[in-house]
C-alpha atoms as a PDB file:
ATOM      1  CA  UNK A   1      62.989 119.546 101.139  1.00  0.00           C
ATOM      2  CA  UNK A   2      63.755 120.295 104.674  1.00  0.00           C
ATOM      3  CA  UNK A   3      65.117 123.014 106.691  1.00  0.00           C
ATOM      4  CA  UNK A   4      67.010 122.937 110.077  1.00  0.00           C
ATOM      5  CA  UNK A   5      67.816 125.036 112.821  1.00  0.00           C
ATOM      6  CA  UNK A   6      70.583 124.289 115.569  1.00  0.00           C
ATOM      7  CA  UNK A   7      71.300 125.681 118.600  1.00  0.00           C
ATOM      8  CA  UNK A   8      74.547 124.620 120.862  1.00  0.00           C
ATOM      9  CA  UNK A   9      75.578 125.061 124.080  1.00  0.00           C
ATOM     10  CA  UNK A  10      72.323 125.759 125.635  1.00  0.00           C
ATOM     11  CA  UNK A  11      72.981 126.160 129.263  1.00  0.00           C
ATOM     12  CA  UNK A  12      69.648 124.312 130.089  1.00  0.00           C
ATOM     13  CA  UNK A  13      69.683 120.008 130.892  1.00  0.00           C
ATOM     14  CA  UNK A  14      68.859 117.669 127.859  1.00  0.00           C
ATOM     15  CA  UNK A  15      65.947 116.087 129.816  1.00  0.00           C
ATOM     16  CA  UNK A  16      63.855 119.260 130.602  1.00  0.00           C
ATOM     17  CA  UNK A  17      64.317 120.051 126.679  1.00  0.00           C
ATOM     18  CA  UNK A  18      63.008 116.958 125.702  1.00  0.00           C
ATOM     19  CA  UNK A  19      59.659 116.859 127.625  1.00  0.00           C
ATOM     20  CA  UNK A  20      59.035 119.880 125.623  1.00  0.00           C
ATOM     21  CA  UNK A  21      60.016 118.597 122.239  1.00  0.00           C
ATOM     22  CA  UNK A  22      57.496 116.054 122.939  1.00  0.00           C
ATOM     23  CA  UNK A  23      54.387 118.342 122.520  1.00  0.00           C
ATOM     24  CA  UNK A  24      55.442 119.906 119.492  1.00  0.00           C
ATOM     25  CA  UNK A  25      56.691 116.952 117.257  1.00  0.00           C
ATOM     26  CA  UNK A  26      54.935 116.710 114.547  1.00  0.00           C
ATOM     27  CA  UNK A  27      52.291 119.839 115.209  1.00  0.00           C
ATOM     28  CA  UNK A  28      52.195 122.818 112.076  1.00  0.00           C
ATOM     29  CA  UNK A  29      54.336 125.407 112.936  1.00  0.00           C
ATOM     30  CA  UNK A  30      51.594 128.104 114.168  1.00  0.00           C
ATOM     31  CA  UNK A  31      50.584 125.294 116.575  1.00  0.00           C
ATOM     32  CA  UNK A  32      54.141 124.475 118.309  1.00  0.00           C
ATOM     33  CA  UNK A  33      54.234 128.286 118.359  1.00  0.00           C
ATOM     34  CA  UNK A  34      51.124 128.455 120.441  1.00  0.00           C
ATOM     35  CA  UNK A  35      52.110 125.172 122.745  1.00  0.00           C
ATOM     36  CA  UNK A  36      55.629 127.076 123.090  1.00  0.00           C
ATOM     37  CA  UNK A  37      54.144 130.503 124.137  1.00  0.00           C
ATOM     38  CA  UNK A  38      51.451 128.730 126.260  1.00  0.00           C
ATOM     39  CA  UNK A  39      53.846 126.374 128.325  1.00  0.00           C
ATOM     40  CA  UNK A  40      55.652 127.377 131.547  1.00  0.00           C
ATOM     41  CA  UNK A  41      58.834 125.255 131.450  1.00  0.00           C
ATOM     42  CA  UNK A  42      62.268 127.056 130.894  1.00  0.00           C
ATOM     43  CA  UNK A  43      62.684 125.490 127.686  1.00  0.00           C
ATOM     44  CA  UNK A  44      60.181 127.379 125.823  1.00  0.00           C
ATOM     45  CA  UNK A  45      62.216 130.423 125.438  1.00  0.00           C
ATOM     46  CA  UNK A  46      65.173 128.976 123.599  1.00  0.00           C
ATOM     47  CA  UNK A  47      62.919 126.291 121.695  1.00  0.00           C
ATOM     48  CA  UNK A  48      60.839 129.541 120.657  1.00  0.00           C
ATOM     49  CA  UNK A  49      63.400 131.471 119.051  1.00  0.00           C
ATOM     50  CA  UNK A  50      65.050 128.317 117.446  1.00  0.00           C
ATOM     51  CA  UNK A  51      61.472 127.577 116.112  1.00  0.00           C
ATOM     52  CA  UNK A  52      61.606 131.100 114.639  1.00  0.00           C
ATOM     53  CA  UNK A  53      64.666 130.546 113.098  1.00  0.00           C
ATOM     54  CA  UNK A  54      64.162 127.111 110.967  1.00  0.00           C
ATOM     55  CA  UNK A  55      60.356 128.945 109.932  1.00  0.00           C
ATOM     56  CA  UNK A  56      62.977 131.631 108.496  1.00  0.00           C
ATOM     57  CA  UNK A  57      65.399 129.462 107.484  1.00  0.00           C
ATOM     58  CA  UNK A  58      62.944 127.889 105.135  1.00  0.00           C
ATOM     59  CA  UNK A  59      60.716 130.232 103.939  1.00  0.00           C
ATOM     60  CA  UNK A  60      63.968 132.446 102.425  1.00  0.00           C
ATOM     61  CA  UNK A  61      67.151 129.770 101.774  1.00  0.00           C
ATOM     62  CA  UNK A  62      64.989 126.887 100.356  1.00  0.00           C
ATOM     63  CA  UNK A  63      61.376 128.764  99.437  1.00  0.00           C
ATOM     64  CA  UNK A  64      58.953 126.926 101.528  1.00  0.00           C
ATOM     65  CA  UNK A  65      55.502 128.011 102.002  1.00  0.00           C
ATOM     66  CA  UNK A  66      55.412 128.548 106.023  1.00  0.00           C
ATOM     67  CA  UNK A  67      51.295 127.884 106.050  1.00  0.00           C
ATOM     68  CA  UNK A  68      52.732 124.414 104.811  1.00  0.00           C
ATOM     69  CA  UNK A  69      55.337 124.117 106.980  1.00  0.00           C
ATOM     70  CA  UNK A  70      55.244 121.266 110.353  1.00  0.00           C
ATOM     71  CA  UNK A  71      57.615 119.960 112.846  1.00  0.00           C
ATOM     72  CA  UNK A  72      59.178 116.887 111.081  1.00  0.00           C
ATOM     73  CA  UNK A  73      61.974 116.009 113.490  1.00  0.00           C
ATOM     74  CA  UNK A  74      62.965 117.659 117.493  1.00  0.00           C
ATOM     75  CA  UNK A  75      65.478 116.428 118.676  1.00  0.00           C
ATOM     76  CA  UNK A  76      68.102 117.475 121.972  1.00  0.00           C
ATOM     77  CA  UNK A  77      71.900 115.661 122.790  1.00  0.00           C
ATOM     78  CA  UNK A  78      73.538 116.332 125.542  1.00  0.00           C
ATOM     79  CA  UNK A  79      76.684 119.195 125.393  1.00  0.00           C
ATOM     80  CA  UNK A  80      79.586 119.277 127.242  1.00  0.00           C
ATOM     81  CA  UNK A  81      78.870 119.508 130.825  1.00  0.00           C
ATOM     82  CA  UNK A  82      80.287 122.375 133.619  1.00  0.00           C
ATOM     83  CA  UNK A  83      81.830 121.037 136.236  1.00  0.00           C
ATOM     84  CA  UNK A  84      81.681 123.190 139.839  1.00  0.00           C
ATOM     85  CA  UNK A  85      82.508 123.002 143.190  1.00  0.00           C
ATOM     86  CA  UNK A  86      80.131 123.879 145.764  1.00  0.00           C
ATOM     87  CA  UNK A  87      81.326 124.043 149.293  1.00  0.00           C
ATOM     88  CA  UNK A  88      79.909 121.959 152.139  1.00  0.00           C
ATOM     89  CA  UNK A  89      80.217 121.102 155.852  1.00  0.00           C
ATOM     90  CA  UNK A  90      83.929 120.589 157.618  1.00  0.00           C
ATOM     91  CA  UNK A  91      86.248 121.427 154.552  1.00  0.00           C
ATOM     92  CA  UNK A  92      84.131 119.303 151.870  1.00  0.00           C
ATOM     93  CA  UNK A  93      83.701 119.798 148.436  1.00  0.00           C
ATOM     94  CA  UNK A  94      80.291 118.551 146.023  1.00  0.00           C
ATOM     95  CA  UNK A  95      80.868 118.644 142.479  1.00  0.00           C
ATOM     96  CA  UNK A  96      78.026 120.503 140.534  1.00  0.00           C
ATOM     97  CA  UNK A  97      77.264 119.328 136.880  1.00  0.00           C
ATOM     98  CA  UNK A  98      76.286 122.417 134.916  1.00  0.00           C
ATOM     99  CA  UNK A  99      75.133 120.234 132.067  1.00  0.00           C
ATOM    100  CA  UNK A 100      74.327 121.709 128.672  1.00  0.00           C
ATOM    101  CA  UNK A 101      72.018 121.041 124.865  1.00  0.00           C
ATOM    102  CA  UNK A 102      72.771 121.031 121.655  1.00  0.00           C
ATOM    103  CA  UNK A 103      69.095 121.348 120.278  1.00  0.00           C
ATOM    104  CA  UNK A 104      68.345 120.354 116.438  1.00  0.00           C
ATOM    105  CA  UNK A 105      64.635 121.299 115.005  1.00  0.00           C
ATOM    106  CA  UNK A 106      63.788 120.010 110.744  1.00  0.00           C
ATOM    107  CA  UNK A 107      60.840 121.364 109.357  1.00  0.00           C
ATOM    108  CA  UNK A 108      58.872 119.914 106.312  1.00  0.00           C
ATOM    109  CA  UNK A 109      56.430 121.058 103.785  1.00  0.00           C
ATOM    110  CA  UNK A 110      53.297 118.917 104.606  1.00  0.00           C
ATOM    111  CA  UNK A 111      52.677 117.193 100.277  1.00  0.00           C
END
């Protein structure tokens, strides 16, 4: 049994997602909580509330026991990607990439 959480369109890059889905692969849920609340990266926010909801999601669609319950798979893709123009010296243009996450989280019951 498993239960997942997604969250898309995250207007936050892949790679500053994924240092943070590093600390709390494979941690019980009240301790990715804790490194979540406890870490000061931008990520934290979003990963907290998506953390929230797959704890939800399986304690009332599939019946899990949350005390049970650990980080079994994080992972982050890239989403489509804003593309803006930022003005610059003598008539020039830079393109700004606004990129964006699609964020996945699967928790399991530990046997």
């Amino acid at each position: 049994m498993e239960a997942k959480a997604h969250l898309r369109n995250a207007r936050i890059a892949p790679r500053k997602v994924q240092i943070v889905f590093d600390l709390i692969r494979n941690q019980p849920v009240d301790v990715a909580m804790a490194i979540l609340k406890s870490t000061p990266k931008a990520a934290c926010e979003p990963l907290e509330k998506l953390l929230k909801s797959a704890a939800a999601n399986a304690e009332n669609n599939h019946g899990m026991n949350r005390d049970s319950l650990y980080v079994a798979e994080c992972f982050v893709t890239p989403g489509p990607t804003m593309k803006r123009i930022r003005p610059r010296a003598q008539g020039r243009a830079y393109r700004v990439l606004k990129r964006t996450s699609h964020m996945t989280i699967v928790l399991k019951e530990k046997e």
